[in-house]
PDB file of N, CA and C in Angstrom:
ATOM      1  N   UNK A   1      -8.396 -47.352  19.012  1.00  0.00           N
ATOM      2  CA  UNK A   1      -7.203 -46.616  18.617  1.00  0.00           C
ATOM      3  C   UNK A   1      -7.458 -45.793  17.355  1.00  0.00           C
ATOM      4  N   UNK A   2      -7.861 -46.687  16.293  1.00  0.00           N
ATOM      5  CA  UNK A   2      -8.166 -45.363  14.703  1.00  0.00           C
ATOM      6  C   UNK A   2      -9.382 -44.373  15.128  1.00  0.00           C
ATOM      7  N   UNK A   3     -10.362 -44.904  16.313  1.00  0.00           N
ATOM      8  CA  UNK A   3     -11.180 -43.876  16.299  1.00  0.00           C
ATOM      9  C   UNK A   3     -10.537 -42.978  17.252  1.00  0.00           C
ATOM     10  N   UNK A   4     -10.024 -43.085  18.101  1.00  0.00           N
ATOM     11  CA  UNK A   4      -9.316 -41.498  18.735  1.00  0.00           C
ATOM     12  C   UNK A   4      -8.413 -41.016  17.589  1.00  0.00           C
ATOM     13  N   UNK A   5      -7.491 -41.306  16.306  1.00  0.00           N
ATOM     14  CA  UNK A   5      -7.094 -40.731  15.235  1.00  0.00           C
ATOM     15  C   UNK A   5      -7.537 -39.889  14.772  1.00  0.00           C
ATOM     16  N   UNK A   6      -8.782 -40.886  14.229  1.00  0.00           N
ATOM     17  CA  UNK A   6      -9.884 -40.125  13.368  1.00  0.00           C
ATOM     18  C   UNK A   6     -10.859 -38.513  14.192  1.00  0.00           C
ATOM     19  N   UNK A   7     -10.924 -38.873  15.182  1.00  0.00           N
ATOM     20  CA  UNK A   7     -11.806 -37.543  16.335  1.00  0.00           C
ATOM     21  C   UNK A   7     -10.712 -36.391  16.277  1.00  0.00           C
ATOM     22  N   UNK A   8      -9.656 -36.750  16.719  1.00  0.00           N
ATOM     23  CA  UNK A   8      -8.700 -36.421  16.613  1.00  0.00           C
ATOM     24  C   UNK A   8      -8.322 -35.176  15.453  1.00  0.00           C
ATOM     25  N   UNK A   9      -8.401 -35.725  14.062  1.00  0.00           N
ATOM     26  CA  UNK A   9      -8.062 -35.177  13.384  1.00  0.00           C
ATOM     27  C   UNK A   9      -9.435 -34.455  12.393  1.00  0.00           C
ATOM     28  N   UNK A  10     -10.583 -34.889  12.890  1.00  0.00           N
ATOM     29  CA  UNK A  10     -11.549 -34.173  13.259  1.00  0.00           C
ATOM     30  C   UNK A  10     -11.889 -32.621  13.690  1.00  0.00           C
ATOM     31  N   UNK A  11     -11.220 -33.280  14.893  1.00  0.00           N
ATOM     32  CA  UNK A  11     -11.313 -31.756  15.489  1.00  0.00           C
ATOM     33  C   UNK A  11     -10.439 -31.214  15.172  1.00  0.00           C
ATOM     34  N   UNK A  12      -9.340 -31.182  14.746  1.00  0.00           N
ATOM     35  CA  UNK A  12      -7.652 -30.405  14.465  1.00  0.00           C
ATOM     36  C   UNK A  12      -8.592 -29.306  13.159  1.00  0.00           C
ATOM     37  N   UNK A  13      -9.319 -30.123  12.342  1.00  0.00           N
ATOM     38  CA  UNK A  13      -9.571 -29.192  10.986  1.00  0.00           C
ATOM     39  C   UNK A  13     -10.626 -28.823  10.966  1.00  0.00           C
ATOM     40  N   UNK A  14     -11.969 -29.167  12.373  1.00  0.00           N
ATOM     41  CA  UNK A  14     -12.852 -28.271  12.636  1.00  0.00           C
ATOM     42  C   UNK A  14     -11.919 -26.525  13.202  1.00  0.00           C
ATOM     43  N   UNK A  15     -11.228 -27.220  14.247  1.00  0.00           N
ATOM     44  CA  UNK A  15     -10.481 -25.261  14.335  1.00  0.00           C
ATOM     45  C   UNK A  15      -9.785 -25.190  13.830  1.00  0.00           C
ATOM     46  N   UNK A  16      -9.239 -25.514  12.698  1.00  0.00           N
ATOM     47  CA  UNK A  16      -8.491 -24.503  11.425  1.00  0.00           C
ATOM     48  C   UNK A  16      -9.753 -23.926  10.748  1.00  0.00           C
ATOM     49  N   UNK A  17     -11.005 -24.709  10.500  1.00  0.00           N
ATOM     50  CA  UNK A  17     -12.077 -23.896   9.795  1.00  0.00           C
ATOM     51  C   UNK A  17     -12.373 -22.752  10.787  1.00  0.00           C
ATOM     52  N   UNK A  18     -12.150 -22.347  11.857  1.00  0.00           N
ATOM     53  CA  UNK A  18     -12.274 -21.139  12.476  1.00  0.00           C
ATOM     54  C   UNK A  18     -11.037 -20.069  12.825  1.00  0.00           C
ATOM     55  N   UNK A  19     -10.242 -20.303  12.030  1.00  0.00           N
ATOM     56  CA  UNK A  19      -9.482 -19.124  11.556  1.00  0.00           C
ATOM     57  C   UNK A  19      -9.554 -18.096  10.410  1.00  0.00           C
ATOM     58  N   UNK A  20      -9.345 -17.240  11.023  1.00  0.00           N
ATOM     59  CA  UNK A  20     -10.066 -15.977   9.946  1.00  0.00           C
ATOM     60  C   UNK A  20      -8.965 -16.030   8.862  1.00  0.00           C
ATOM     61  N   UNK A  21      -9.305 -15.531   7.675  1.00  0.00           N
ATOM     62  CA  UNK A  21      -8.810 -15.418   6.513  1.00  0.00           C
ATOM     63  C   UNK A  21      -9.145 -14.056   5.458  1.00  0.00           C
ATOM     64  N   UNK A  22      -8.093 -13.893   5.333  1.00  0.00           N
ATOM     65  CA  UNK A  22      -8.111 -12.612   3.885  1.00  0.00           C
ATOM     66  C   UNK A  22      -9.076 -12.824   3.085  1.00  0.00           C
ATOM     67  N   UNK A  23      -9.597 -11.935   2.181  1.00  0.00           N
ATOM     68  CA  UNK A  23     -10.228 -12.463   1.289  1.00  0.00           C
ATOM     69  C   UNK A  23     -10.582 -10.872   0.168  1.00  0.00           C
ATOM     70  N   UNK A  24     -10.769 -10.883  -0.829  1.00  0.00           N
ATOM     71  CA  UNK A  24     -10.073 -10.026  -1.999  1.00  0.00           C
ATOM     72  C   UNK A  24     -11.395  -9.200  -2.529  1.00  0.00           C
ATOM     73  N   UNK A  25     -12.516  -9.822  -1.606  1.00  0.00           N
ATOM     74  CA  UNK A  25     -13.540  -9.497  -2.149  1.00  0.00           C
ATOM     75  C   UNK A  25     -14.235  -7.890  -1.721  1.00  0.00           C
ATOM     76  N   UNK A  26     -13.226  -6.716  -1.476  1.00  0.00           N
ATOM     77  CA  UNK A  26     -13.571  -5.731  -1.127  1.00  0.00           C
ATOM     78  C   UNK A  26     -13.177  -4.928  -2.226  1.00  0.00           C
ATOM     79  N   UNK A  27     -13.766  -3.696  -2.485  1.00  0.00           N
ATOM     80  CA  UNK A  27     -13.242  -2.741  -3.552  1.00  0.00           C
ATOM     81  C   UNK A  27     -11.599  -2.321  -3.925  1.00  0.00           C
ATOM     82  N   UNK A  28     -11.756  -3.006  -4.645  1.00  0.00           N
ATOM     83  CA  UNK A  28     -10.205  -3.105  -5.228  1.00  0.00           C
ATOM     84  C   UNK A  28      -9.801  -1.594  -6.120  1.00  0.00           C
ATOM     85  N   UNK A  29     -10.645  -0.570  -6.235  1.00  0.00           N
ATOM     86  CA  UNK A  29     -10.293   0.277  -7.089  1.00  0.00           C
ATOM     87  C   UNK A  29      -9.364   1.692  -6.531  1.00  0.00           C
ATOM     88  N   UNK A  30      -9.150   1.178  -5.123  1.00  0.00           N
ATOM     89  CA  UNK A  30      -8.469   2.164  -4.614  1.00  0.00           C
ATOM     90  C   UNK A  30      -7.344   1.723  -4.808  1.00  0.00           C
ATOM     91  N   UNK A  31      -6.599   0.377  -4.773  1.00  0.00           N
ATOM     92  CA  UNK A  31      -5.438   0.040  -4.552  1.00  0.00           C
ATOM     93  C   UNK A  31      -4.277   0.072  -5.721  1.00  0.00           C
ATOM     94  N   UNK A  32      -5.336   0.504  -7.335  1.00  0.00           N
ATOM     95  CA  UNK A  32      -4.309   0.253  -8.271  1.00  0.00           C
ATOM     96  C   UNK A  32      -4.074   2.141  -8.735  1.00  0.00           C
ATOM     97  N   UNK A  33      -2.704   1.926  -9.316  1.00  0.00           N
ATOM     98  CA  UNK A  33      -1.918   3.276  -9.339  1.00  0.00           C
ATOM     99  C   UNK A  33      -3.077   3.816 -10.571  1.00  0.00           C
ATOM    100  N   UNK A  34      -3.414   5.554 -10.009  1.00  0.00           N
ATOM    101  CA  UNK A  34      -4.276   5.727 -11.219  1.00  0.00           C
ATOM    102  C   UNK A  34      -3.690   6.382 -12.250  1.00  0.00           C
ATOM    103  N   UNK A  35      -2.259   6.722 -12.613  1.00  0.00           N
ATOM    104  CA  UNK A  35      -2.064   7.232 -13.686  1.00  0.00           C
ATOM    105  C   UNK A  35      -0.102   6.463 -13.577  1.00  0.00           C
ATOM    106  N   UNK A  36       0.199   6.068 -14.281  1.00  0.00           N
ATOM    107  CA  UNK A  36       1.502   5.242 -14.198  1.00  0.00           C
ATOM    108  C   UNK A  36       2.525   6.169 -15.057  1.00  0.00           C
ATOM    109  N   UNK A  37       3.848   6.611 -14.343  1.00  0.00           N
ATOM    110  CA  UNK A  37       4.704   7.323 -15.096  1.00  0.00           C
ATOM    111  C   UNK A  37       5.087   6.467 -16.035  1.00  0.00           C
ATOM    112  N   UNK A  38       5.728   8.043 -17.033  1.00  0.00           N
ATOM    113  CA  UNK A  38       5.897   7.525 -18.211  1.00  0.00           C
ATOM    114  C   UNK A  38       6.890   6.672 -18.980  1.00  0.00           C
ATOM    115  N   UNK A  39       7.446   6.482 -17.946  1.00  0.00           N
ATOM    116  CA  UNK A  39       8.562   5.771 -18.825  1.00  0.00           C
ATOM    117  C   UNK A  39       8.414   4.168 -17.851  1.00  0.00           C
ATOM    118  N   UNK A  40       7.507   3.906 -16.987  1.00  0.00           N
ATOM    119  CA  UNK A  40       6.750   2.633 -17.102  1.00  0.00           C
ATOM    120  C   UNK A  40       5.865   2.224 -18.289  1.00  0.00           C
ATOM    121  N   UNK A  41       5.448   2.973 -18.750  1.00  0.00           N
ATOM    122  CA  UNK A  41       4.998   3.136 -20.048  1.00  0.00           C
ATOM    123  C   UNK A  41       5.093   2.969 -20.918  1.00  0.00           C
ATOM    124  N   UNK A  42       6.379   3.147 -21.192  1.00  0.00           N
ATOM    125  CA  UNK A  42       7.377   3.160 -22.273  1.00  0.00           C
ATOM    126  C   UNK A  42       8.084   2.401 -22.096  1.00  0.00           C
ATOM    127  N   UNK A  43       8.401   1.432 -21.169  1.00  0.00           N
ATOM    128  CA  UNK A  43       8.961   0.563 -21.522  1.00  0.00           C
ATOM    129  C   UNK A  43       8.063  -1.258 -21.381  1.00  0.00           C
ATOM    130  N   UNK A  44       6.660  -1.097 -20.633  1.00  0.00           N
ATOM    131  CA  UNK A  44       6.240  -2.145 -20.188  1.00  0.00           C
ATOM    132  C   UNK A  44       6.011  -3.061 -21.612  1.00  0.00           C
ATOM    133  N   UNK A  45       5.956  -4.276 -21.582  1.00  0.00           N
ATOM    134  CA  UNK A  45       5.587  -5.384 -22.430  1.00  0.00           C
ATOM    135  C   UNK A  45       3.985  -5.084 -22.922  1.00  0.00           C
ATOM    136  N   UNK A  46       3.846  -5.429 -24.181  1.00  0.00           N
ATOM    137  CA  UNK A  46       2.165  -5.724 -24.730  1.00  0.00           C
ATOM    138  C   UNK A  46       1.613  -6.573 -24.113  1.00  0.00           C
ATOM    139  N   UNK A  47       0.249  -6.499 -23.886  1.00  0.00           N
ATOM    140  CA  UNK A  47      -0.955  -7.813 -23.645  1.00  0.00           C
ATOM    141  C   UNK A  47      -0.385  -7.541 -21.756  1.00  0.00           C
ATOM    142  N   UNK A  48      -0.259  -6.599 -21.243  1.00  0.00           N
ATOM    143  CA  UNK A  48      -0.539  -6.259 -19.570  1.00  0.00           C
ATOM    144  C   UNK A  48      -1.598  -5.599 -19.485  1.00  0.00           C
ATOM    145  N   UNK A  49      -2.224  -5.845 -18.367  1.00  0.00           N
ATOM    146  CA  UNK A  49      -3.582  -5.036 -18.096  1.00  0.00           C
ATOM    147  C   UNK A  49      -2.587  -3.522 -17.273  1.00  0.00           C
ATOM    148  N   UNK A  50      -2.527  -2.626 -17.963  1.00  0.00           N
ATOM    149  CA  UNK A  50      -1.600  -1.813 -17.407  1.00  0.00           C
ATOM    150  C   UNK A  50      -2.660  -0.500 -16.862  1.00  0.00           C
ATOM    151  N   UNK A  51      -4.199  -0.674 -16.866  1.00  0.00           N
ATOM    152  CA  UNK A  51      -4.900  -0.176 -16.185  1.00  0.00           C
ATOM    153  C   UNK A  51      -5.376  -0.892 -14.502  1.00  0.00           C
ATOM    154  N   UNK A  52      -4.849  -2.078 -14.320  1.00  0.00           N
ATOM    155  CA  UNK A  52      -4.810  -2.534 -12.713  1.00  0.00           C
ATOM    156  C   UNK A  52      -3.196  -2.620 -12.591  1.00  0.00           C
ATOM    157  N   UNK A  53      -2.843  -1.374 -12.065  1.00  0.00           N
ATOM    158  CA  UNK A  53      -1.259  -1.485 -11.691  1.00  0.00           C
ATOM    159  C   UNK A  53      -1.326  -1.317 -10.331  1.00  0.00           C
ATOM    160  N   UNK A  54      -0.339  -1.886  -9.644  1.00  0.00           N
ATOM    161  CA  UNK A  54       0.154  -1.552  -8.239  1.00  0.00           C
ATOM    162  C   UNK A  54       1.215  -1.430  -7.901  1.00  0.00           C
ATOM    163  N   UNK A  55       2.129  -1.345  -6.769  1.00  0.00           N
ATOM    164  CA  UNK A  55       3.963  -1.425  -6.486  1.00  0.00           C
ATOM    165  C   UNK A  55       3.415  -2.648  -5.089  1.00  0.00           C
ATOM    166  N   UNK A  56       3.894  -3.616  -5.507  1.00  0.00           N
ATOM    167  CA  UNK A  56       3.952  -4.785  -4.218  1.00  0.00           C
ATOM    168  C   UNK A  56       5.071  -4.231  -3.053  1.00  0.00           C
ATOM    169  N   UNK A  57       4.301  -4.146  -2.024  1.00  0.00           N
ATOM    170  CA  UNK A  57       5.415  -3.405  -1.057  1.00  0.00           C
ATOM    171  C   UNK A  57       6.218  -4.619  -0.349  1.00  0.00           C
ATOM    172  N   UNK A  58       6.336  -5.313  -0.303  1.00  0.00           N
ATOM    173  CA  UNK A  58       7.226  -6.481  -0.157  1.00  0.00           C
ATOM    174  C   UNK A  58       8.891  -6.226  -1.027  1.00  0.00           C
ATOM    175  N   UNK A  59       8.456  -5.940  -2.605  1.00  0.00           N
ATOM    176  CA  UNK A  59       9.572  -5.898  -2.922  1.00  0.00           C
ATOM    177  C   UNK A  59       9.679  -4.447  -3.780  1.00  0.00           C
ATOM    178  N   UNK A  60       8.930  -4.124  -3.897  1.00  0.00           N
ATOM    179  CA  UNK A  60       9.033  -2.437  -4.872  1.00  0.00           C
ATOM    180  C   UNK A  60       9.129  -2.635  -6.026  1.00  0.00           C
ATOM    181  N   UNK A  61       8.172  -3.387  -6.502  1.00  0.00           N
ATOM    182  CA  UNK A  61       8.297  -3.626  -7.864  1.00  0.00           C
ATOM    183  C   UNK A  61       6.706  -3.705  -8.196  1.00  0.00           C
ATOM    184  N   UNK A  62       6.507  -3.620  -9.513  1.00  0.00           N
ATOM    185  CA  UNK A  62       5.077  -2.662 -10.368  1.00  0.00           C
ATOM    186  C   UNK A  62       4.566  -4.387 -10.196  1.00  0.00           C
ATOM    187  N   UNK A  63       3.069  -4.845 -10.044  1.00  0.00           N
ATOM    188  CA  UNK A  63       2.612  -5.972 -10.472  1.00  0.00           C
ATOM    189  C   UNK A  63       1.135  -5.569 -11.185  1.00  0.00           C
ATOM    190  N   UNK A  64       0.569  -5.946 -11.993  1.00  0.00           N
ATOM    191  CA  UNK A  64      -1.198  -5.897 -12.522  1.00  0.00           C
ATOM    192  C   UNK A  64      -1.669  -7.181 -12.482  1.00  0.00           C
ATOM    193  N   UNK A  65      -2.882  -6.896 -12.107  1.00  0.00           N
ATOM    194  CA  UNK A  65      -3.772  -7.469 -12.252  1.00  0.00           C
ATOM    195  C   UNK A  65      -4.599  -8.767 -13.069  1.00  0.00           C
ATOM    196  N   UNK A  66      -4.181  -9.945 -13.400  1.00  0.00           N
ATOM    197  CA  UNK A  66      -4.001 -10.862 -14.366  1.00  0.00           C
ATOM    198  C   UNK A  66      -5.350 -11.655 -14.326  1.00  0.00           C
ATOM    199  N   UNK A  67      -6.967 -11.306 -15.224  1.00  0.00           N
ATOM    200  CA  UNK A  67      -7.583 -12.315 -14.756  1.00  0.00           C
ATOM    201  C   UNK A  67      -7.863 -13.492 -15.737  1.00  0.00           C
ATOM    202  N   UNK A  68      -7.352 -14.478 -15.364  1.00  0.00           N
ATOM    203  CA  UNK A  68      -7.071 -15.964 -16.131  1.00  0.00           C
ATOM    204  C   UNK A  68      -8.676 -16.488 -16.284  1.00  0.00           C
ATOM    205  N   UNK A  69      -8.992 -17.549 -16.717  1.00  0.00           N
ATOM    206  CA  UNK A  69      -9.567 -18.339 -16.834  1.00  0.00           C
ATOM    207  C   UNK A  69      -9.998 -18.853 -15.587  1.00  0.00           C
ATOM    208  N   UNK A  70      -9.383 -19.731 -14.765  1.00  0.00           N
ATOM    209  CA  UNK A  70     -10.374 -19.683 -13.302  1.00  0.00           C
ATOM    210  C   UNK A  70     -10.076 -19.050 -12.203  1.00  0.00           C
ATOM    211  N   UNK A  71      -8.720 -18.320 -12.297  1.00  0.00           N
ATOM    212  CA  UNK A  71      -8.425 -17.680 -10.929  1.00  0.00           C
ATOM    213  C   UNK A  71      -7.871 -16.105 -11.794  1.00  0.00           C
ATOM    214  N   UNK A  72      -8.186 -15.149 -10.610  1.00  0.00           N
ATOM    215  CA  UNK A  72      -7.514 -13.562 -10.630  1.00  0.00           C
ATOM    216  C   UNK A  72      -5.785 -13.662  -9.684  1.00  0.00           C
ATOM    217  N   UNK A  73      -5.191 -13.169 -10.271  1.00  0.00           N
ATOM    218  CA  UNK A  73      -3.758 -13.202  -9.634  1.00  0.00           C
ATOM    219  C   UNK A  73      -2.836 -11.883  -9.538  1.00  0.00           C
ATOM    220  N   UNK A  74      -1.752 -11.452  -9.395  1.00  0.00           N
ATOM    221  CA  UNK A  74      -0.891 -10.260  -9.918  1.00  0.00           C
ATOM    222  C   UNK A  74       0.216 -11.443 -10.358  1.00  0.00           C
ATOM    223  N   UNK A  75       0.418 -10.279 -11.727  1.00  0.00           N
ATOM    224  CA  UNK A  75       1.744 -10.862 -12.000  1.00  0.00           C
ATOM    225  C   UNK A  75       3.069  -9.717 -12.010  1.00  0.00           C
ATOM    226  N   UNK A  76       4.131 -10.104 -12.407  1.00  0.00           N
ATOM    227  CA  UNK A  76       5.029  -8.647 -12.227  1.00  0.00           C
ATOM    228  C   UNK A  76       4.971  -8.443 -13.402  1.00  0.00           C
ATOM    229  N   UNK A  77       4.632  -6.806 -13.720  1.00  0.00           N
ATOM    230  CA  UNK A  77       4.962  -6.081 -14.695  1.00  0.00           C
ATOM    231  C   UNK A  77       6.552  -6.232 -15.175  1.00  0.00           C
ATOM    232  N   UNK A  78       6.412  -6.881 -16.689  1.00  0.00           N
ATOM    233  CA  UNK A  78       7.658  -6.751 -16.955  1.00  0.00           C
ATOM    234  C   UNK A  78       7.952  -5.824 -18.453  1.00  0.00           C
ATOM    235  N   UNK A  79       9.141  -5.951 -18.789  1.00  0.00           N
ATOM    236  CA  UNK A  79       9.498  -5.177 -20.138  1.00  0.00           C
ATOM    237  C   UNK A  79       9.573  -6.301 -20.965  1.00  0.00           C
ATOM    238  N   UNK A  80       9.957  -5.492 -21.987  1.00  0.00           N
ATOM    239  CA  UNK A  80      10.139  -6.630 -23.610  1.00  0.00           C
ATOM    240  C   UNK A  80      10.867  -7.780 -23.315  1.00  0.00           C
ATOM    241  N   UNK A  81      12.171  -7.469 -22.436  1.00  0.00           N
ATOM    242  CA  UNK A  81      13.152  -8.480 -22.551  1.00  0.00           C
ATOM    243  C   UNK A  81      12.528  -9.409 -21.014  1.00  0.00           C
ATOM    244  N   UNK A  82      11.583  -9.414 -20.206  1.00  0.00           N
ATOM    245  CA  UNK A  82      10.897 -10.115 -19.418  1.00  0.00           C
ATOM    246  C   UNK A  82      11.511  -9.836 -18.544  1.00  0.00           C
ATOM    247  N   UNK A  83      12.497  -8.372 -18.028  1.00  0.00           N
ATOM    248  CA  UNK A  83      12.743  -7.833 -16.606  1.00  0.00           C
ATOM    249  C   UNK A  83      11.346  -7.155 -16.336  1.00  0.00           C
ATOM    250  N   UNK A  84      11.314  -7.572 -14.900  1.00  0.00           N
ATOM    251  CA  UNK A  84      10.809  -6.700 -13.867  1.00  0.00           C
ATOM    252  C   UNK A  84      10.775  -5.689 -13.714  1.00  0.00           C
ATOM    253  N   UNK A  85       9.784  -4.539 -13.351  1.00  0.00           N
ATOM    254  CA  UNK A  85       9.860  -3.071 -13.624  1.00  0.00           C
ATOM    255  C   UNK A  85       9.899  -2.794 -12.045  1.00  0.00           C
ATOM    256  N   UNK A  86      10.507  -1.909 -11.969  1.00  0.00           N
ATOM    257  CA  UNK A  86      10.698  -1.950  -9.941  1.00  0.00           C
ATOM    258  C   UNK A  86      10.976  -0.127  -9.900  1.00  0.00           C
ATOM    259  N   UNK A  87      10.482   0.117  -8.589  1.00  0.00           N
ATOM    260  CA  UNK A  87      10.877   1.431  -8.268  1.00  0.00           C
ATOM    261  C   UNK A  87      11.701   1.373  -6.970  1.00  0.00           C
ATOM    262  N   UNK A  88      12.401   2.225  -7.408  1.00  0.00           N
ATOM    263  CA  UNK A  88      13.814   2.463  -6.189  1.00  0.00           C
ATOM    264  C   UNK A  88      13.429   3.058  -5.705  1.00  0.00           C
ATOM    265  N   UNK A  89      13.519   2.999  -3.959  1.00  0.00           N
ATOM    266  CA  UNK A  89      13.495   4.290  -2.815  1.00  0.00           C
ATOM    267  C   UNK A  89      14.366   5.304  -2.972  1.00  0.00           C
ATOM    268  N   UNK A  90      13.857   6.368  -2.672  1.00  0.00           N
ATOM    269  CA  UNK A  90      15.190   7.333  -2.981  1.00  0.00           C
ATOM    270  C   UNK A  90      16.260   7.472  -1.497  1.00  0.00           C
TER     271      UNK A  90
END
């Protein structure tokens, strides 16, 4: 009985290891905005990497590029008072 469990769950996470997956490791220099209007500018917070900018199309809002200590992430670009910088569709 635990060894049909164990085979079992064996094989369940041998084919999850054969599902394809994203992965970040392609040239990233196309994807960030190359010149950011100005009054993102003018209003974004200090200490942003505001040379890796992007607009997350999920929600329309500005995120950069954050690289930490053991992992790279986006965070949302925010202002002084820690709003979110977002662009409206017209």
């Amino acid at each position: 009985m635990h060894k049909t469990i164990w085979i079992s769950g064996l094989v369940a996470m041998s084919l999850a290891a054969c599902e394809p997956y994203e992965t970040t490791g392609t040239d990233p220099s196309g994807q960030f905005i190359k010149t950011l209007p100005q009054g993102v500018l003018a209003i974004a917070a200090p200490q942003q990497d505001l040379t890796a900018v992007r607009i997350d199309p999920s929600d329309g809002c500005y995120v950069y590029r954050y690289v930490g200590p053991v992992e790279t992430t986006f965070l949302p670009l925010r202002t002084l008072n820690g709003s979110p910088i977002c662009s409206r569709p017209q």
